[in-house]
Protein backbone atom coordinates (compact mmCIF):
# COMPACT_ATOMS: atom_id res chain seq x y z
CA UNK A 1 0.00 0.00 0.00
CA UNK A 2 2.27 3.20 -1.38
CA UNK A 3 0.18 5.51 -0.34
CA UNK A 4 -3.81 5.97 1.36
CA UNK A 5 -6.28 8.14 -0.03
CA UNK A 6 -9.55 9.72 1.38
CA UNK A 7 -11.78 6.35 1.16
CA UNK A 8 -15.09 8.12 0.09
CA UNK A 9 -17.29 7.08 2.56
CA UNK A 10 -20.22 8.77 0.99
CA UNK A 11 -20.10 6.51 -2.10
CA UNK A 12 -20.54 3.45 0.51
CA UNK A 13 -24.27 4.80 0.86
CA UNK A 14 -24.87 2.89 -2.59
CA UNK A 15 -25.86 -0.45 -1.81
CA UNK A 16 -25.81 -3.37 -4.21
CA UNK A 17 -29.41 -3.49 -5.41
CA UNK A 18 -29.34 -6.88 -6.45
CA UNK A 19 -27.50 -8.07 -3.24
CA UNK A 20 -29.81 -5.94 -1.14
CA UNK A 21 -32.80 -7.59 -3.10
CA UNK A 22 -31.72 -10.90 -2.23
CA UNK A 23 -31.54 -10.12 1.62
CA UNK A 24 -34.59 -8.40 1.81
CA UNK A 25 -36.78 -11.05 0.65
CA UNK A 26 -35.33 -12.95 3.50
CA UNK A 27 -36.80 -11.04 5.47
CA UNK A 28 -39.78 -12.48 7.77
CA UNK A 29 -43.14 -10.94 6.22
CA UNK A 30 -45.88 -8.89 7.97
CA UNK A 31 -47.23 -11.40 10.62
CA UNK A 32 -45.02 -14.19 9.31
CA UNK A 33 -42.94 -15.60 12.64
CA UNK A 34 -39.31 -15.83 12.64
CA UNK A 35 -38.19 -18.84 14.69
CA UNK A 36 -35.30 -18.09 17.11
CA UNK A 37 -31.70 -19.08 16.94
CA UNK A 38 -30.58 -21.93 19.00
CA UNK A 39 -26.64 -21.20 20.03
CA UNK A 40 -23.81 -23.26 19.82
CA UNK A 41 -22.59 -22.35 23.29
CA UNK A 42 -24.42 -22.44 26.77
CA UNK A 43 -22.61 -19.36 28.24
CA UNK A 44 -21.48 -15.63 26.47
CA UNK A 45 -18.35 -15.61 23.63
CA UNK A 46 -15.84 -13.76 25.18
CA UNK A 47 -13.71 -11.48 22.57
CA UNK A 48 -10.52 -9.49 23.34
CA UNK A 49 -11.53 -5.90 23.86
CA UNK A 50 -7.79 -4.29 23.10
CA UNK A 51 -7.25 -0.82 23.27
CA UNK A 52 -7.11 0.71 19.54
CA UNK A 53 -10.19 2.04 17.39
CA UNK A 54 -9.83 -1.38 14.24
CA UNK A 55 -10.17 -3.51 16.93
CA UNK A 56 -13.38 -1.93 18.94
CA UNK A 57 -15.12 -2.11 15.60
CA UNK A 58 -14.37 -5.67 14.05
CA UNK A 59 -15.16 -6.55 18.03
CA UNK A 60 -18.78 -4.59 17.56
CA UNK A 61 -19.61 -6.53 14.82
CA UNK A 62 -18.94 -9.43 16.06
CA UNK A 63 -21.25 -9.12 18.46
CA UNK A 64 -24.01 -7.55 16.58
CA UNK A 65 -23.74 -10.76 14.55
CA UNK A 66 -23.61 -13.19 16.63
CA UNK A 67 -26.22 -11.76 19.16
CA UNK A 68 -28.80 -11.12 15.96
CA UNK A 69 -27.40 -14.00 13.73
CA UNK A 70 -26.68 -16.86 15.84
CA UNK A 71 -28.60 -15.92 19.16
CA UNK A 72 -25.70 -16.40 21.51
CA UNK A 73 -24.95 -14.13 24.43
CA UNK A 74 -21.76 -11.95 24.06
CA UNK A 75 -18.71 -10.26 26.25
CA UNK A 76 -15.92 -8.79 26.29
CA UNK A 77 -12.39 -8.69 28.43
CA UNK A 78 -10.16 -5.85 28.44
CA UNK A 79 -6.79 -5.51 28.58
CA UNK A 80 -3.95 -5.08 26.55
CA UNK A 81 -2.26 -7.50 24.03
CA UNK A 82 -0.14 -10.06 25.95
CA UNK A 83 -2.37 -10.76 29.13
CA UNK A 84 -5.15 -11.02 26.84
CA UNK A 85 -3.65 -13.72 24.70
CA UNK A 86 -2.61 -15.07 27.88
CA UNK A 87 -6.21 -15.45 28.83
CA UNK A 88 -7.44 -16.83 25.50
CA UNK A 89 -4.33 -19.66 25.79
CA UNK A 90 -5.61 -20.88 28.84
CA UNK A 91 -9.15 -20.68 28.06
CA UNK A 92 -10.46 -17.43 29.64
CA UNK A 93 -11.26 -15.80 26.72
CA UNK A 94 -12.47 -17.50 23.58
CA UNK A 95 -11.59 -14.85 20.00
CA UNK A 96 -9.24 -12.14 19.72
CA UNK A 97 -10.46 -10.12 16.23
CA UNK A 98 -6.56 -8.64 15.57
CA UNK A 99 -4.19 -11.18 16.40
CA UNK A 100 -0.75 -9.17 15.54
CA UNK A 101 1.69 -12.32 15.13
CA UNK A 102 4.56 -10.37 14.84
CA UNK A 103 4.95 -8.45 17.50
CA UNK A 104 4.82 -12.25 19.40
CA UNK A 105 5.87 -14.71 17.10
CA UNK A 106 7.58 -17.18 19.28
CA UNK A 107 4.96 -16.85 21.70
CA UNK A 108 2.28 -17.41 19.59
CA UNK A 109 3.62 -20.49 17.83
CA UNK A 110 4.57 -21.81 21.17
CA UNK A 111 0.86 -22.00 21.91
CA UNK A 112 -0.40 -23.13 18.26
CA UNK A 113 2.14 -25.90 19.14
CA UNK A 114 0.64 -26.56 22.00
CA UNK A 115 -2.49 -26.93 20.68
CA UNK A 116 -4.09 -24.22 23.26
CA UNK A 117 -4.86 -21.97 20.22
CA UNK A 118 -5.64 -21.70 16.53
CA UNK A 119 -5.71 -19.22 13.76
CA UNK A 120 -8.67 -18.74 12.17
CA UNK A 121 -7.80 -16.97 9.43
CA UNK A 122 -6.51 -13.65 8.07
CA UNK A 123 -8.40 -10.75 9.12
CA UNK A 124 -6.46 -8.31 7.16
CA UNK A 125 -3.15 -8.75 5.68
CA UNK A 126 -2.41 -4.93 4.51
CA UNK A 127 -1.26 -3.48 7.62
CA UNK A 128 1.54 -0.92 7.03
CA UNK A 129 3.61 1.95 8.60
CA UNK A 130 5.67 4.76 7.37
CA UNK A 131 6.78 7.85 6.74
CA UNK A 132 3.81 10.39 5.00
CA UNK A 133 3.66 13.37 3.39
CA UNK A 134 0.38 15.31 2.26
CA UNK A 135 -0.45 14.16 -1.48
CA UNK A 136 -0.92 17.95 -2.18
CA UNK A 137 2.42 18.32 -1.43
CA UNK A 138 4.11 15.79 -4.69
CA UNK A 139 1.10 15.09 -6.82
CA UNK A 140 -0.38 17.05 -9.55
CA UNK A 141 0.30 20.13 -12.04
CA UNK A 142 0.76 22.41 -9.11
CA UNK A 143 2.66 20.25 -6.41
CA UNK A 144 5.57 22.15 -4.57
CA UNK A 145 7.96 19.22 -4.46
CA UNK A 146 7.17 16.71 -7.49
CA UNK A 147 10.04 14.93 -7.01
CA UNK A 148 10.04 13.95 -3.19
CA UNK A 149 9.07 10.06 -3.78
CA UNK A 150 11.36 8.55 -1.62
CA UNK A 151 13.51 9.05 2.22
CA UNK A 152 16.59 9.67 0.11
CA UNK A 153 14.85 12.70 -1.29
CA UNK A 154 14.26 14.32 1.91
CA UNK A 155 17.71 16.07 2.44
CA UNK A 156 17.45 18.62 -0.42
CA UNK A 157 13.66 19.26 0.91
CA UNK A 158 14.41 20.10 4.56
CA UNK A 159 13.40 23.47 4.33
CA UNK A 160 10.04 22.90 2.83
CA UNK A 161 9.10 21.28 6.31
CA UNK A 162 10.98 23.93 8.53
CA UNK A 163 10.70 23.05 12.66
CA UNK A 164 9.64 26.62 14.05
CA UNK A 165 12.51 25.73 16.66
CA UNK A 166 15.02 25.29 14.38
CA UNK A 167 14.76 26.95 11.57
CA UNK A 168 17.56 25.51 9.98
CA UNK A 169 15.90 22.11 10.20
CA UNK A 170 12.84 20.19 9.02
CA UNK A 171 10.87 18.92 11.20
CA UNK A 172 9.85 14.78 11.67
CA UNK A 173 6.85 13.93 13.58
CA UNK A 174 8.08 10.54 14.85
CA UNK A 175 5.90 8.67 17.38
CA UNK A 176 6.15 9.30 21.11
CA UNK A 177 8.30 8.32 23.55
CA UNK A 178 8.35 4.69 24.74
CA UNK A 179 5.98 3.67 21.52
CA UNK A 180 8.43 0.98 19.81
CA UNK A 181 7.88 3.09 16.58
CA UNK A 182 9.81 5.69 18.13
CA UNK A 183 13.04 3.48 18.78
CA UNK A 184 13.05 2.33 14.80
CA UNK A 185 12.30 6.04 13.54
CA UNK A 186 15.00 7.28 15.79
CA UNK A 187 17.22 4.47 14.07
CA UNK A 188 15.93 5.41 10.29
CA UNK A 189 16.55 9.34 10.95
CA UNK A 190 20.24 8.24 11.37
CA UNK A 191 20.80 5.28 9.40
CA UNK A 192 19.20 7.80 6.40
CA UNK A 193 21.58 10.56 7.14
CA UNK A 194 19.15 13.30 7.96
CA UNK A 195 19.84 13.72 11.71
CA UNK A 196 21.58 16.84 10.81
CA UNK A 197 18.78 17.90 8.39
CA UNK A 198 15.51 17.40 10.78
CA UNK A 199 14.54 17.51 13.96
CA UNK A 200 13.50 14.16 15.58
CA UNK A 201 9.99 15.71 17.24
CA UNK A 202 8.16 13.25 19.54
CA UNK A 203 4.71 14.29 20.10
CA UNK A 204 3.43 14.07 23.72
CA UNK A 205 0.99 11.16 22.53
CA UNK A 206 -0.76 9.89 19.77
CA UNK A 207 -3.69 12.36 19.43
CA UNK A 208 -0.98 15.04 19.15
CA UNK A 209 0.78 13.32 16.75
CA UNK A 210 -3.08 13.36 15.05
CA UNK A 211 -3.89 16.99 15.93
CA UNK A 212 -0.36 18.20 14.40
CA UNK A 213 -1.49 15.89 11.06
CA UNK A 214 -4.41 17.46 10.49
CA UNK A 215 -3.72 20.66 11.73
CA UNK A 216 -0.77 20.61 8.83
CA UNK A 217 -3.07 19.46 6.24
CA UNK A 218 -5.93 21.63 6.90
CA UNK A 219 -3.50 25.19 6.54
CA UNK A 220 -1.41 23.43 3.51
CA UNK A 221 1.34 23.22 5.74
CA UNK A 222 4.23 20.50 4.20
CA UNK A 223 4.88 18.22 7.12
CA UNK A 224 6.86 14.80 7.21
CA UNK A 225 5.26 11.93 9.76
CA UNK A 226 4.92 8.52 10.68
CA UNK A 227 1.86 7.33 10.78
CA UNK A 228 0.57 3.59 10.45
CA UNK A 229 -2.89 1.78 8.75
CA UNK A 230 -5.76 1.31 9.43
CA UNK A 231 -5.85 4.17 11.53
CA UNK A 232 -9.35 7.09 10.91
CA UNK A 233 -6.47 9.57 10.11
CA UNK A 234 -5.51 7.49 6.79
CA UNK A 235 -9.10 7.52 6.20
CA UNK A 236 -9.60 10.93 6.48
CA UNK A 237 -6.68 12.85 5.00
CA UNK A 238 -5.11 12.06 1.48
CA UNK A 239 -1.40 10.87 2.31
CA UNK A 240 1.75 9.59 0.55
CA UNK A 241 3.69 7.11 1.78
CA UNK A 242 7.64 7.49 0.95
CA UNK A 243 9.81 5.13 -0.44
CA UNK A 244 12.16 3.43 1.35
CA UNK A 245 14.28 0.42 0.79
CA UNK A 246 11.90 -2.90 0.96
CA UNK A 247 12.01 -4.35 3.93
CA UNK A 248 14.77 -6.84 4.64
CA UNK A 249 14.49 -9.04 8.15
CA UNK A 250 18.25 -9.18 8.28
CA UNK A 251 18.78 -4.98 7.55
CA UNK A 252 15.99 -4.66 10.37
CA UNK A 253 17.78 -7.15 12.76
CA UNK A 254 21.01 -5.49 12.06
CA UNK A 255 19.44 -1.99 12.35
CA UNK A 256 17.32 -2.78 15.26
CA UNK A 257 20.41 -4.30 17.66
CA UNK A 258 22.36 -0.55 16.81
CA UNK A 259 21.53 2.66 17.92
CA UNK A 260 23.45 4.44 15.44
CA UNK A 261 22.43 1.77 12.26
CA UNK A 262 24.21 2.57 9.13
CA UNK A 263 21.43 0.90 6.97
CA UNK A 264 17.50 0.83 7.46
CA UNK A 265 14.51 -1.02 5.55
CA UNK A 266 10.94 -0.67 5.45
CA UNK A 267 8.79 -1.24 8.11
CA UNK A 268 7.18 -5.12 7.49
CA UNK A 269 3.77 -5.24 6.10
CA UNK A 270 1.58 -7.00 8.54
CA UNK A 271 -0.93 -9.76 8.08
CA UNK A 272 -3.61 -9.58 11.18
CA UNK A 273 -5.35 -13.14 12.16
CA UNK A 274 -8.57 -13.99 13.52
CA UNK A 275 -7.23 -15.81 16.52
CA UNK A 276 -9.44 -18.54 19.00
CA UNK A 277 -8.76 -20.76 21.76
CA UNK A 278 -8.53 -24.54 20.32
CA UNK A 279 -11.50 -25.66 21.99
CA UNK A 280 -13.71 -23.08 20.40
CA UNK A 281 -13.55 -25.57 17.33
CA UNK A 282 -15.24 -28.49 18.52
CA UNK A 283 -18.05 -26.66 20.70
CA UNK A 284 -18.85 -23.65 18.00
CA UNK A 285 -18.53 -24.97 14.82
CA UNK A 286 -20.96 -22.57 13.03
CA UNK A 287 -19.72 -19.36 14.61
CA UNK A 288 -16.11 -20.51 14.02
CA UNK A 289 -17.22 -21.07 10.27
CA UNK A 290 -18.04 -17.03 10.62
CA UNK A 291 -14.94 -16.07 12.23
CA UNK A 292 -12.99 -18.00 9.44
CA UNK A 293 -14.78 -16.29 6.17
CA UNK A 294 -14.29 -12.88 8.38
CA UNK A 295 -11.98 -11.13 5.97
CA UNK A 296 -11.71 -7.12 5.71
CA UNK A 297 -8.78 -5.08 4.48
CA UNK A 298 -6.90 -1.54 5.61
CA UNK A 299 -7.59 0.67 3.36
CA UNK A 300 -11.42 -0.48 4.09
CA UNK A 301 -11.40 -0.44 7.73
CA UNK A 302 -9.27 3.39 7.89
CA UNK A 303 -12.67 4.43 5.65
CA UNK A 304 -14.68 2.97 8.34
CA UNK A 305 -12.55 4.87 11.41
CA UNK A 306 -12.76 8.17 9.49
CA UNK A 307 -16.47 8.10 9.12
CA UNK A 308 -16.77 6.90 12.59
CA UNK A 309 -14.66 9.85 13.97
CA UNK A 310 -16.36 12.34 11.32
CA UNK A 311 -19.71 11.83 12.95
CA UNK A 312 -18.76 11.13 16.64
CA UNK A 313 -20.42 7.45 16.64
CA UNK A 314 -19.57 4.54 18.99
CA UNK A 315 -18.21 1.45 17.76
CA UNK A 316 -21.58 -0.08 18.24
CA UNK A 317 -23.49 2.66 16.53
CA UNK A 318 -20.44 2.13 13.33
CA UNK A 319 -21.08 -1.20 13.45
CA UNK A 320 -24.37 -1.04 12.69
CA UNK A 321 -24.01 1.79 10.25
CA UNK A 322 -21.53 -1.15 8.44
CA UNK A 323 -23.98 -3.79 8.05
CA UNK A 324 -26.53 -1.73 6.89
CA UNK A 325 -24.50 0.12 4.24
CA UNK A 326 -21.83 -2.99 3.22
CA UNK A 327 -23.99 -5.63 3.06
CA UNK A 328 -22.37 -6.80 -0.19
CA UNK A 329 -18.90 -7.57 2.56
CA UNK A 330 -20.26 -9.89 5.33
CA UNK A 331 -23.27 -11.35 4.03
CA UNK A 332 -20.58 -13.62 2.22
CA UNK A 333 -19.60 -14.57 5.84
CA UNK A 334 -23.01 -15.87 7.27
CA UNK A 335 -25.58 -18.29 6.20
CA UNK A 336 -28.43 -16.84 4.34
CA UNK A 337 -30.56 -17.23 7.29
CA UNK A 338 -28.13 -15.54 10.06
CA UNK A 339 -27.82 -12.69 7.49
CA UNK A 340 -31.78 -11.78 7.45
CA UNK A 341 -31.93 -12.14 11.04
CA UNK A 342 -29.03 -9.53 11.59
CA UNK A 343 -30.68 -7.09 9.27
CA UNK A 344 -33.77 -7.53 10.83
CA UNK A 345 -32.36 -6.20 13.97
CA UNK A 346 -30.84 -3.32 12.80
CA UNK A 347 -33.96 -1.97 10.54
């Protein structure tokens, strides 16, 4: 993914008809009984509640599903990424929606080994970080630097992205302090040569970093920042990723045991599993045939965050905004059956 446009979540208003057609005549008539699910399970799925925005919403419609699809109770456990996978290996906690394997891959396969749990399937597998620049800033008739494409171009552009501090400088919007991303952009800035051309800025958290994105874009201000997807601020602005030097494991090894790295690579793109407890298998067979066919992508689920954020809506409330309007994405996921019943619920 080079680079992450505004999604145009207006045009996602414009349902299928034929699709739509299809569903609606599955719908129980005027006076025509609907009989009620009978669930797999005796007791509530429990799903990982982690703490980011992608994961609240695949999490909501989950649970919209299989409350209105399937008829089973739902719940959720919150926590952050380790003790939560923790909880799910020793049967706590049954699905976690964004299971990053790469930010735990020995642990992970230790418990796939063990048989304690199992990947699903692929949730997304277009995860991606990097530096960004405004679009405005490098595309079209009028752009002020047409020929910034990649980090080695960034040098003899410094002053187009001048730090008020230092004048002399550009300024990088890197990610804050004690965020892992900050230790590899730290590394990049030097193993790229520009430590003496920009300013290493670490915003005070990550709705700064935000705020000083949009702020930028919204006064045509140039600006150079990290940023990762799917994230509502990919959804909402239209940003440029730069190139850099495709990723190589042993560069990054190298690069990450240094502090001052002589070479750097890309950040790796990240495939995200649907991730379950082994005995979920056996007991839920038809919601773990849901979970498996659950398959979304990035650029998708950044649209999703941006119109989320634009009007102020919970993850519940996008959820259901996402089932009404995308019906031609998860009705491949569910029986015919489960599919009417959901958008029976929601009207």
């Amino acid at each position: 993914m080079g680079s992450a446009g505004a999604v145009g979540w207006k045009a996602w208003r414009i349902v299928p008809a034929i699709a739509l057609l299809v569903l609606l005549t599955l719908l129980p008539r005027q006076g025509e009984a609907q009989s009620d699910p009978v669930c797999e399970l005796d007791r509530p799925l429990i799903l990982a509640d982690l703490p980011w925005a992608s994961n609240a919403f695949h999490v909501a419609v989950v649970r919209r599903i299989v409350e209105a699809g399937f008829g089973c109770a739902t719940d959720v456990r919150t926590g952050a990424t380790l003790p939560l996978f923790n909880a799910m290996k020793v049967g706590r906690l049954d699905v976690t929606m964004e299971v990053w394997k790469s930010n735990f891959p020995d642990q992970w396969a230790d418990a796939v080994g063990a048989k304690a749990v199992v990947e699903l399937g692929v949730n997304f597998d277009d995860a991606t970080q990097g530096w960004y620049v405004p679009a405005w800033l490098v595309r079209g008739d009028t752009a002020p630097a047409p020929g910034l494409k990649s980090v080695t171009d960034l040098a003899r552009y410094k002053d187009l992205f001048s730090d008020p501090e230092h004048r002399n400088k550009g300024r990088f919007y890197n990610c804050s302090l004690g965020w892992s991303c900050e230790a590899v952009n730290t590394r990049k800035l030097h193993a790229y040569g520009l430590n003496d051309a920009f300013t290493n800025f670490r915003p005070a958290n990550g709705e700064a970093l935000a705020r000083a994105i949009g702020e930028n874009y919204r006064r045509k201000r140039p600006f150079l920042a990290y940023y990762w997807a799917p994230t509502w601020v990919l959804g909402t602005y239209d940003l440029v990723r730069l190139d850099e030097p495709a990723h190589d494991p042993a560069v990054w090894r190298a690069m990450m045991s240094s502090r001052r790295p002589e070479h750097a690579t890309a950040y790796p793109q990240s495939s995200v599993s649907v991730g379950a407890r082994a005995g979920l298998v056996a007991e839920a067979p038809s919601l773990v045939d849901f979970l498996r066919r659950y398959r979304t992508d990035s650029h998708m689920i950044s649209g999703v965050l941006a119109h989320q954020r634009l009007y102020g809506r919970t993850a519940a409330e996008t959820a259901d905004w996402f089932l009404r309007e995308r019906t031609e994405i998860w009705t491949i996921w569910v029986p015919e059956a489960v599919a009417a019943r959901v958008l029976a619920a929601i009207g």
